[in-house]
Each structure stands twice: as C-alpha cells, then as structure tokens.
C-alpha atoms as a PDB file:
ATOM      1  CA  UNK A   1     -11.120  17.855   3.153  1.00  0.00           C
ATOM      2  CA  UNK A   2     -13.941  18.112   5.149  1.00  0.00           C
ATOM      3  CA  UNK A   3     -14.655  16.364   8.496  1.00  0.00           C
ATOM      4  CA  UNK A   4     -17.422  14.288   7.076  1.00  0.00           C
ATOM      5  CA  UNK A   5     -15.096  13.117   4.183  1.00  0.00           C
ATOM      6  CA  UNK A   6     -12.679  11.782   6.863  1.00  0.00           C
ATOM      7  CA  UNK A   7     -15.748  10.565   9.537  1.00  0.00           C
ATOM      8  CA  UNK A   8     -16.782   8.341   6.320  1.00  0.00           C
ATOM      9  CA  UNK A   9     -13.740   6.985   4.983  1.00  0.00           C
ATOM     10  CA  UNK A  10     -12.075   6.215   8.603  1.00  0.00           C
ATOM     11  CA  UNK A  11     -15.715   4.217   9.021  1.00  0.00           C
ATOM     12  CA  UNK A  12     -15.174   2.411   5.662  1.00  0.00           C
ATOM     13  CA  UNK A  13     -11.477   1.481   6.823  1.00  0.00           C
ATOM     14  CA  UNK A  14     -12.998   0.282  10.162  1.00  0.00           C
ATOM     15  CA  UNK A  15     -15.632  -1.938   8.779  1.00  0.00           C
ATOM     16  CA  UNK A  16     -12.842  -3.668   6.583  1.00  0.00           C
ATOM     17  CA  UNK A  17     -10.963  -4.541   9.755  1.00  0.00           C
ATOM     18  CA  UNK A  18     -13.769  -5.441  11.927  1.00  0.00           C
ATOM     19  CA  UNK A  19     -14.504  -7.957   8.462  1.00  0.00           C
ATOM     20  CA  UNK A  20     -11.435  -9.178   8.908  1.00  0.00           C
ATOM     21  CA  UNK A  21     -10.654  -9.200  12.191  1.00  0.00           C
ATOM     22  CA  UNK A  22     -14.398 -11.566  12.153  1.00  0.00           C
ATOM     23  CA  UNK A  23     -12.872 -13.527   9.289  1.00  0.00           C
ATOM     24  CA  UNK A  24     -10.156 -14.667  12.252  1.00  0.00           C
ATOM     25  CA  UNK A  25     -12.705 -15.764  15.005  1.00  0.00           C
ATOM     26  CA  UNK A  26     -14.616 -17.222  12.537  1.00  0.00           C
ATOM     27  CA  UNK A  27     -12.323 -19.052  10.373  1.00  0.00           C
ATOM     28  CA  UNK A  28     -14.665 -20.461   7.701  1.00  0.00           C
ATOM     29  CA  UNK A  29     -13.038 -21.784   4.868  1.00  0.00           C
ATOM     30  CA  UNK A  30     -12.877 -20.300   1.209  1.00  0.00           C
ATOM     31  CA  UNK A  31     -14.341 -23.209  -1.495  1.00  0.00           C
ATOM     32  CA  UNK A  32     -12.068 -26.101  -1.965  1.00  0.00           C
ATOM     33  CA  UNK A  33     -11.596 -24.749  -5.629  1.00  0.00           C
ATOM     34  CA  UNK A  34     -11.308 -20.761  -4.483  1.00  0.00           C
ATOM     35  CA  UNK A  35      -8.680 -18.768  -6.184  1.00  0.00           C
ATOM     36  CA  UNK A  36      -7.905 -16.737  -3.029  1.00  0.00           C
ATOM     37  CA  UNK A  37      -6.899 -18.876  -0.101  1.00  0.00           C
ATOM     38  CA  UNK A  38      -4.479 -16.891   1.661  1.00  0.00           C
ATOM     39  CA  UNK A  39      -7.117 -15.610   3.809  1.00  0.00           C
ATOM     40  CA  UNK A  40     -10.270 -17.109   5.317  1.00  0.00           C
ATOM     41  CA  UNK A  41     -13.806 -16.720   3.709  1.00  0.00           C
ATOM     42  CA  UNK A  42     -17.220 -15.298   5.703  1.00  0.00           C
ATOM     43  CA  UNK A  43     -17.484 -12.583   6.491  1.00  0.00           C
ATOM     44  CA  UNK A  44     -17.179 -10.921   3.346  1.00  0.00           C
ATOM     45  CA  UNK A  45     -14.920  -7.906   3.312  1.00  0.00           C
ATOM     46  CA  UNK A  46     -16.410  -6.750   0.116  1.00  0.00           C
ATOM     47  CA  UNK A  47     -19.975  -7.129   1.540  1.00  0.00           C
ATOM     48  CA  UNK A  48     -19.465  -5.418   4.540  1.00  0.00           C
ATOM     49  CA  UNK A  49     -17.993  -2.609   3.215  1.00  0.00           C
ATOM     50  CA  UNK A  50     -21.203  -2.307   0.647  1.00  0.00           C
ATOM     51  CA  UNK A  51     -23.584  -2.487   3.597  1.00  0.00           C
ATOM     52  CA  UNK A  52     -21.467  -0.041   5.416  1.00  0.00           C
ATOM     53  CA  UNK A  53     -21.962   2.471   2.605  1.00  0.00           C
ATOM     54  CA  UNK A  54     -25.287   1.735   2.213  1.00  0.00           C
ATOM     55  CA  UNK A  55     -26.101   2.387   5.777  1.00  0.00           C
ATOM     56  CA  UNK A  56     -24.154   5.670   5.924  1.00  0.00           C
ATOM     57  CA  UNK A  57     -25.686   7.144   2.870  1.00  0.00           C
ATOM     58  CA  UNK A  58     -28.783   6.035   3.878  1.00  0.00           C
ATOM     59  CA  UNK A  59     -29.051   7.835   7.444  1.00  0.00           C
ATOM     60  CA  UNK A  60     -26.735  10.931   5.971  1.00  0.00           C
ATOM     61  CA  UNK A  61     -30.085  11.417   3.486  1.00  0.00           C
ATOM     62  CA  UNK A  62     -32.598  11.018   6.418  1.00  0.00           C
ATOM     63  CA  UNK A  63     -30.935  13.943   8.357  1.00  0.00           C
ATOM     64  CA  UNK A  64     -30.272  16.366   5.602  1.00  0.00           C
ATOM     65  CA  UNK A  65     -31.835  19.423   5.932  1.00  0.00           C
ATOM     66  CA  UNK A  66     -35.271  19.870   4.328  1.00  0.00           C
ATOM     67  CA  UNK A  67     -34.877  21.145   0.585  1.00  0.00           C
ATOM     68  CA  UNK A  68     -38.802  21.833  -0.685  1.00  0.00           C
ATOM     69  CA  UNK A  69     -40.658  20.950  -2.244  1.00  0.00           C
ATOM     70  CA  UNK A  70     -38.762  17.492  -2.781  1.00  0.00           C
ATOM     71  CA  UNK A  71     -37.778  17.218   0.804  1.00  0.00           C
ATOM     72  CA  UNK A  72     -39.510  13.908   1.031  1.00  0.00           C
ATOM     73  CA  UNK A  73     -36.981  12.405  -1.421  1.00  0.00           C
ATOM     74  CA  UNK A  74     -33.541  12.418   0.675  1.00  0.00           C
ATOM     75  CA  UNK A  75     -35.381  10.745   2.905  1.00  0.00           C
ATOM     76  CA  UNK A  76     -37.655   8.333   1.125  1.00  0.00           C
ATOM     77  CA  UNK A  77     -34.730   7.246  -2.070  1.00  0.00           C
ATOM     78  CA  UNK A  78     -32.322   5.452   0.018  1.00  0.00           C
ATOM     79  CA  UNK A  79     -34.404   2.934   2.189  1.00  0.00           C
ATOM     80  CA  UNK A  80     -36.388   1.835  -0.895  1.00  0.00           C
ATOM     81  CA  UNK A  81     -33.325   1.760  -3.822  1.00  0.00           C
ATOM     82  CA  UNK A  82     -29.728   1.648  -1.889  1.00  0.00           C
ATOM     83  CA  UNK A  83     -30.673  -0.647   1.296  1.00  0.00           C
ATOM     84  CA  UNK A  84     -31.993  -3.307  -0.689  1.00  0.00           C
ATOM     85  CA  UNK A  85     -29.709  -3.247  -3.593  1.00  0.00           C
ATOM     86  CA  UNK A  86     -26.829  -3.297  -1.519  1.00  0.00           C
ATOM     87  CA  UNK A  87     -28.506  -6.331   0.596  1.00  0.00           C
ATOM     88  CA  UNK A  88     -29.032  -8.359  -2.736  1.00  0.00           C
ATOM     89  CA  UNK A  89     -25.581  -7.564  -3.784  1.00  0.00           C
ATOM     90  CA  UNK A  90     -23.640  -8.561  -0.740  1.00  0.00           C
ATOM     91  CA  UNK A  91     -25.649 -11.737  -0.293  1.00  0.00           C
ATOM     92  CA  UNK A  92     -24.966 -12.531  -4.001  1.00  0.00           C
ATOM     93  CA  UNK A  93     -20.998 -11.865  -3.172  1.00  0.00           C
ATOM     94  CA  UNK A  94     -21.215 -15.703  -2.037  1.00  0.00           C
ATOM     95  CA  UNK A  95     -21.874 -17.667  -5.367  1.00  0.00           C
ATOM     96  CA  UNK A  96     -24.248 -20.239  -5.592  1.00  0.00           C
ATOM     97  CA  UNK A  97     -21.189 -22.211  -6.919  1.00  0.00           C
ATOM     98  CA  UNK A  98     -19.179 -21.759  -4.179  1.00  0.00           C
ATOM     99  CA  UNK A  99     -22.423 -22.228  -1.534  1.00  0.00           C
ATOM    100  CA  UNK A 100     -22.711 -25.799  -3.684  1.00  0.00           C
ATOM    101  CA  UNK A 101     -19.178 -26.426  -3.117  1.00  0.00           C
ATOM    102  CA  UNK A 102     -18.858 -26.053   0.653  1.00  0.00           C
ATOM    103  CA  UNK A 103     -22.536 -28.106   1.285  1.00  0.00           C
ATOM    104  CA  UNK A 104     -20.763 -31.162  -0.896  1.00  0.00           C
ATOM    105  CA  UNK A 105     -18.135 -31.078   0.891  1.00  0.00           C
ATOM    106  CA  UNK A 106     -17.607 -34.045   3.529  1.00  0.00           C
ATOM    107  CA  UNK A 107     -17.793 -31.685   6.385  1.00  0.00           C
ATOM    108  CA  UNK A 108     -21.320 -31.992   6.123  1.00  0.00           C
ATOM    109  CA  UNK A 109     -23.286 -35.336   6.601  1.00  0.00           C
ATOM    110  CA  UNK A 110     -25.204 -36.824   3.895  1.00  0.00           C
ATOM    111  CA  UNK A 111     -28.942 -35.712   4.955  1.00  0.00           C
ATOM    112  CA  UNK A 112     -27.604 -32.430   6.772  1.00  0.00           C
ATOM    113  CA  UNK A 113     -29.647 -29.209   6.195  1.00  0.00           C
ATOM    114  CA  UNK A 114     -27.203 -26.625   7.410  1.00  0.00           C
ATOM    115  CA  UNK A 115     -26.424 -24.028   4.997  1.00  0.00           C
ATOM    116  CA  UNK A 116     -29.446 -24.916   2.793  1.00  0.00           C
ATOM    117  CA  UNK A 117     -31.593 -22.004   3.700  1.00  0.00           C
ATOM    118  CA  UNK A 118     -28.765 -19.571   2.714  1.00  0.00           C
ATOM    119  CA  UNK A 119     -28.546 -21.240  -0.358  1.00  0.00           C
ATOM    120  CA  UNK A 120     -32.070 -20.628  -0.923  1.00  0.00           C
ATOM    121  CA  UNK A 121     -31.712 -16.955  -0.144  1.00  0.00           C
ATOM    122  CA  UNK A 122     -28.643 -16.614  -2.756  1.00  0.00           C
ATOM    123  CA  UNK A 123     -30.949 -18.346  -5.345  1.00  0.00           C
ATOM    124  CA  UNK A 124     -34.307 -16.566  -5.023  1.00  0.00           C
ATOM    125  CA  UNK A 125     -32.357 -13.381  -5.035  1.00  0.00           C
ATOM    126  CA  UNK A 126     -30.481 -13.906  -8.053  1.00  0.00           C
ATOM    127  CA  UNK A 127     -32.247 -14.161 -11.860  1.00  0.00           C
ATOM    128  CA  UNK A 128     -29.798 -16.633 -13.072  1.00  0.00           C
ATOM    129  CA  UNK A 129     -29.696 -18.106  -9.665  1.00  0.00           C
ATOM    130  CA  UNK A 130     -31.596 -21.797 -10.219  1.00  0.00           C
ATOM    131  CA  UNK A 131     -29.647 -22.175 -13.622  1.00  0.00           C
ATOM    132  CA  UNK A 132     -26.744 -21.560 -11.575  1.00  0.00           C
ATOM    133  CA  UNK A 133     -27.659 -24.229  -9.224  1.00  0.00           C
ATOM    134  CA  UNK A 134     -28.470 -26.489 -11.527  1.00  0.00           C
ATOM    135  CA  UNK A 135     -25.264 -26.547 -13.509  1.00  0.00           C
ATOM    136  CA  UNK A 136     -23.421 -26.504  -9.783  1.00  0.00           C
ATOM    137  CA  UNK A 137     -25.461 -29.806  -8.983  1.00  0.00           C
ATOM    138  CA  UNK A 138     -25.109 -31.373 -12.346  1.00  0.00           C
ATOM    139  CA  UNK A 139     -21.384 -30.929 -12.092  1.00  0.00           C
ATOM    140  CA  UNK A 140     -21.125 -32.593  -8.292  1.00  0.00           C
ATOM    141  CA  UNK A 141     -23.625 -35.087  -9.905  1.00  0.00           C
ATOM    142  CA  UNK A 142     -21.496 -35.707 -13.006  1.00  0.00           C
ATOM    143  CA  UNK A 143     -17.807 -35.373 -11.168  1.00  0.00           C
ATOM    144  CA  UNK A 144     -18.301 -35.901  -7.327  1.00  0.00           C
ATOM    145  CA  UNK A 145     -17.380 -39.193  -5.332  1.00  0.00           C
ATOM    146  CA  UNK A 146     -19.894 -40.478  -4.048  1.00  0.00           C
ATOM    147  CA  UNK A 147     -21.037 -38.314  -1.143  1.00  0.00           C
ATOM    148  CA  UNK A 148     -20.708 -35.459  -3.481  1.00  0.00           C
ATOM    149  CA  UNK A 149     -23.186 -36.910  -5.679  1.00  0.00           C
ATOM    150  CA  UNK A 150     -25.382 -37.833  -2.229  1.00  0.00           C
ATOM    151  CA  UNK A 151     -25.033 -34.475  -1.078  1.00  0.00           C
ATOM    152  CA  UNK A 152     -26.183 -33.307  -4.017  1.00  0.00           C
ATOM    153  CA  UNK A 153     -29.053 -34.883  -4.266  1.00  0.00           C
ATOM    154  CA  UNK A 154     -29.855 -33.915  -0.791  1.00  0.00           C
ATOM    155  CA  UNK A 155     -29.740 -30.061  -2.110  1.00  0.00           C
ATOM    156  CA  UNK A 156     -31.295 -30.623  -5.190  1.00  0.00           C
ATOM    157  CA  UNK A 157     -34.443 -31.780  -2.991  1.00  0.00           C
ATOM    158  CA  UNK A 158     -34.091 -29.112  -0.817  1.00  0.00           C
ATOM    159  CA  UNK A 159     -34.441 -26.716  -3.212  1.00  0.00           C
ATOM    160  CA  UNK A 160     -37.275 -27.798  -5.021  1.00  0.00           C
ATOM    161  CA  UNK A 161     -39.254 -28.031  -1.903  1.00  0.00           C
ATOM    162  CA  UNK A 162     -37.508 -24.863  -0.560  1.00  0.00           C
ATOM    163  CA  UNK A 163     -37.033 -22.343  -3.691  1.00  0.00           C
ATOM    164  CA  UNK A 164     -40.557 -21.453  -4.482  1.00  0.00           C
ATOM    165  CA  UNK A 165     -42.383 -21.528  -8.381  1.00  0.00           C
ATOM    166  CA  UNK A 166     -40.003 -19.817  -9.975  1.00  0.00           C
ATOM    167  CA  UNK A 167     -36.902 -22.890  -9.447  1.00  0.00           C
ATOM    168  CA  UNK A 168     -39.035 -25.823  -9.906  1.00  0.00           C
ATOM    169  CA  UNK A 169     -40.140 -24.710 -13.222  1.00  0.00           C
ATOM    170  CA  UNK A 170     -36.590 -24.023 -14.675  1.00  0.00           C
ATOM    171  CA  UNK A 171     -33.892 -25.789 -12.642  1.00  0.00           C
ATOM    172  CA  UNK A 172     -34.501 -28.606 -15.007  1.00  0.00           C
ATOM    173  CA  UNK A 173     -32.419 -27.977 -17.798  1.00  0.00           C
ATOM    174  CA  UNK A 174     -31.487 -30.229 -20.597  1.00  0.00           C
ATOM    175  CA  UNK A 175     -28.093 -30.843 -19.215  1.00  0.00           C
ATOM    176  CA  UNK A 176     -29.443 -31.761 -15.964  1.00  0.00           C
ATOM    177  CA  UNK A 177     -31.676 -33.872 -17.128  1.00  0.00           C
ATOM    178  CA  UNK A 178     -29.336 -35.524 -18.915  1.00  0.00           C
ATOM    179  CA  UNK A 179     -27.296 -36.191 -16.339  1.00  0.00           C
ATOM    180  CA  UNK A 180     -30.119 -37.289 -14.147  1.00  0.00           C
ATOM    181  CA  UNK A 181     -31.088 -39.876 -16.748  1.00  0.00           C
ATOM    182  CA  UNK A 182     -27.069 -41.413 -16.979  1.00  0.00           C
ATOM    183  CA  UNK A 183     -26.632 -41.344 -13.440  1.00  0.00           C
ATOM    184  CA  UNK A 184     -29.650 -43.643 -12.948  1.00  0.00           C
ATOM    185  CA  UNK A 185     -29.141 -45.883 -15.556  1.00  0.00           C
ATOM    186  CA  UNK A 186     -25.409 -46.383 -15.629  1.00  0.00           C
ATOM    187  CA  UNK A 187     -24.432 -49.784 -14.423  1.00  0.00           C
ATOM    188  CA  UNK A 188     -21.520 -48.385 -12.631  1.00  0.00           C
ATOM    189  CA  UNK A 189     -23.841 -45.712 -10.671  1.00  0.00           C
ATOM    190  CA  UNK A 190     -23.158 -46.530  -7.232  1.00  0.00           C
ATOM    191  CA  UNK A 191     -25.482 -48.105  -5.185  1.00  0.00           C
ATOM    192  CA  UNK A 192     -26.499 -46.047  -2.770  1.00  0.00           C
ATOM    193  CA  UNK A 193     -26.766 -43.135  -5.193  1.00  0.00           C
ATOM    194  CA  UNK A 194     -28.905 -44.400  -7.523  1.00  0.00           C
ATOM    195  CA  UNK A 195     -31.357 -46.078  -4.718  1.00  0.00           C
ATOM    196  CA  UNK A 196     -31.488 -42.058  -3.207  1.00  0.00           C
ATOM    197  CA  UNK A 197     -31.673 -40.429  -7.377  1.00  0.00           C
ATOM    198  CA  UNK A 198     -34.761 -42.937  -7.385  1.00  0.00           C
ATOM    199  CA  UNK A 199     -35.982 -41.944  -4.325  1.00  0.00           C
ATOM    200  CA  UNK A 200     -36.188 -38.577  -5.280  1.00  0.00           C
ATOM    201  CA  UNK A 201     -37.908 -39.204  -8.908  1.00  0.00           C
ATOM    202  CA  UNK A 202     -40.426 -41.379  -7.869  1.00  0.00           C
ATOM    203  CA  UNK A 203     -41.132 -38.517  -4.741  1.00  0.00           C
ATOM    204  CA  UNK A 204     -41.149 -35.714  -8.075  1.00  0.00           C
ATOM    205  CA  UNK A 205     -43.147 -37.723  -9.786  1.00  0.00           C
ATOM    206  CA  UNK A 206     -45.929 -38.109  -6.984  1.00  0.00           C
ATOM    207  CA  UNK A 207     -46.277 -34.406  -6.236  1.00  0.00           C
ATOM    208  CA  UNK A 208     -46.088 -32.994  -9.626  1.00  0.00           C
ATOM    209  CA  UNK A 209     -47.801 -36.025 -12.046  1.00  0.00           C
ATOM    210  CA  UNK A 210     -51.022 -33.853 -12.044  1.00  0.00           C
ATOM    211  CA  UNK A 211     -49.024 -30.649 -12.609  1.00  0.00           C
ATOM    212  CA  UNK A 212     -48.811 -29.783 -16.449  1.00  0.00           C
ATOM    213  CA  UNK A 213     -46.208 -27.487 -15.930  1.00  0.00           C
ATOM    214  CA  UNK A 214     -43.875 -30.132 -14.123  1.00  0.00           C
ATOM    215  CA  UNK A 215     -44.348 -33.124 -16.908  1.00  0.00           C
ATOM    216  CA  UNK A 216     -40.714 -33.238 -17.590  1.00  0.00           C
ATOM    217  CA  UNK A 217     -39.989 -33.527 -14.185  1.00  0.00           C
ATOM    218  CA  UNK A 218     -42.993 -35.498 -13.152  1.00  0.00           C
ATOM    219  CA  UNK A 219     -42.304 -38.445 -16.352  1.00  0.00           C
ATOM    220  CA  UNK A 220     -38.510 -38.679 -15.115  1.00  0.00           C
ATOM    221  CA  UNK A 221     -39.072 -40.982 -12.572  1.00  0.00           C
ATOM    222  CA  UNK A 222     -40.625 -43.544 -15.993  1.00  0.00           C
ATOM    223  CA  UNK A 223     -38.051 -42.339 -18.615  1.00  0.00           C
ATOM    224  CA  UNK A 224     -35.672 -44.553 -15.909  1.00  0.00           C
ATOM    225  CA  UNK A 225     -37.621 -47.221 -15.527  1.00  0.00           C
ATOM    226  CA  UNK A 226     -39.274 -46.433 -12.469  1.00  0.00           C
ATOM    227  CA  UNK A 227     -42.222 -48.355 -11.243  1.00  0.00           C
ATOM    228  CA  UNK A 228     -41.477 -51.451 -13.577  1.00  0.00           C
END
C-alpha cells in the first residue's frame, strides 16, 4: 500500500468524523417523516465525504507531473467536470421533499424566509427539481393543518419570484392546479388560507396576465372566482 493510498483514505475517514462530530454542535433535525433518525441531519456525511474526494482528486491532478503533449488535461479536467458535479450532487443529497418538509414545519413562522434560498439552490440545480416542488407543495397543500398549508403558500411564492424562467413555466402541473382550484373553493378551506391562496392568484394574475406563456397561471386567479 502506498503512502498516498493511506494519506487519502485516513482523510476520507477524517472528513466523516469532522461531519459528524458537526452534526453534534449543530443538531439540526432529520424531516419529521425521515427514515433515519437515530442521528441528527446537516451536515451531510455523504456530502462531505463527496466534496472531500472531489477536492483531493482535484489538487492531486493539478500537481502531477507534466505528461506532453496533454499535460494541460490533469490539470484543466477536474475543476471543470469533478468540482462541480460533486457540488450539484452533495447539494442535491438534501431533497427538495425533505427541504419542503422542514420549512412547513411550525418551527418556522408563517411569512419566514429562512431556508428559502437553499431551497432555491436545490431546485435550480436539479432537472426534476420544480416538479419535485410542486408535488411537495401540493401534498402540504392537500394534507397539512393549517400552517402547513400557510407555509406553503409562503414557498410556493417564493419560488416563483425566486426560481427563475425555467420553474414558473412548469411548476404548474395539473395536479397542482387541481389542488389550487379545491383548496379555494372548498367551503371548509380555512379562512385564513384561502384569503392568503387568493392573495397569491390575484398577485399571479397581475404580473403574468400579459404573459402568453403564464395563461394558466395568470386565468387561475378567475377560474376561482376572483375579482367577482
């Protein structure tokens, strides 16, 4: 075995403990519906251990020896192929789900932004990431108490303001939609959520009524009887 064989796995073993050794002064909780709740959640072990490697192989390439005439590639590979895919994987490690479950929670007040530009990261680097989010939101829409259903309403603003193009023109799913639609028309609705669901059509339907793209969204705030 050769000394850089043992220099890299003893730094692999070390960044697990330093995770979890974090994971104790931290103590962030795992999602109410995690499977694994014996230990805490952030920092993730797995994600720290990917960035670890990353990093290693990364600076291991930049100071190998010069091997012509492709000594530009060592050196030039990692940064552009194995920093960033291990960045978008460990951000990914913490689900959309899960980031929709903790910001529902009751920890966090009903107009509270914390968390939400995380979120946003974990969606725009993700290709499934808004249909994700939307079927996290419908569910806390469709199941939540009520400040579940506030809460997500809150984030479901957020990230149509927040997530760029690419969200607001496909979050809006048939199921959501759906959901949308009974949630503001049910008699049994609460109160409070169906004056904030309003709200937030009649705000859709002022920025994006001149936006062909963002009819369905845009003639939601109608479909519900808005304005009459």
């Amino acid at each position: 075995i050769s000394p850089g064989s043992v220099y890299f796995g003893f730094g692999a073993v070390m960044a697990t403990r330093i995770a979890k050794l974090l994971k104790l002064c931290f103590r962030k909780p795992r999602p109410a519906h995690s499977t694994e709740k014996l230990t805490y959640g952030m920092p993730s072990t797995h994600s720290t251990t990917i960035i670890y490697y990353a990093t290693y192989v990364s600076l291991a390439a930049a100071l190998l020896p010069p091997e012509p005439p492709y000594s530009f590639i060592p050196w030039l590979l990692p940064p552009l192929t194995i920093m960033p895919l291990a960045t978008s994987i460990a951000l990914s490690r913490s689900s959309i789900t899960d980031w929709v479950e903790i910001l529902s929670s009751d920890r966090y007040k009903e107009n509270d932004y914390d968390g939400i530009p995380e979120l946003v990261d974990a969606i725009n680097l993700q290709a499934e990431g808004p249909s994700e989010a939307s079927r996290a939101i419908r569910k806390k829409l469709k199941y939540g108490d009520v400040h579940r259903q506030l809460r997500a309403l809150t984030l479901l603003r957020a990230l149509v303001e927040n997530c760029g193009s690419k969200f607001q023109s496909s979050f809006a799913d048939d199921a959501l939609i759906t959901r949308i639609k009974a949630l503001a028309t049910n008699p049994l609705t609460d109160e409070s959520v169906k004056r904030k669901l309003l709200s937030l059509l009649a705000s859709w339907h002022r920025q994006f009524k001149d936006d062909a793209k963002m009819s369905t969204i845009a003639n939601l705030w109608g479909s519900v009887g808005g304005g009459k």
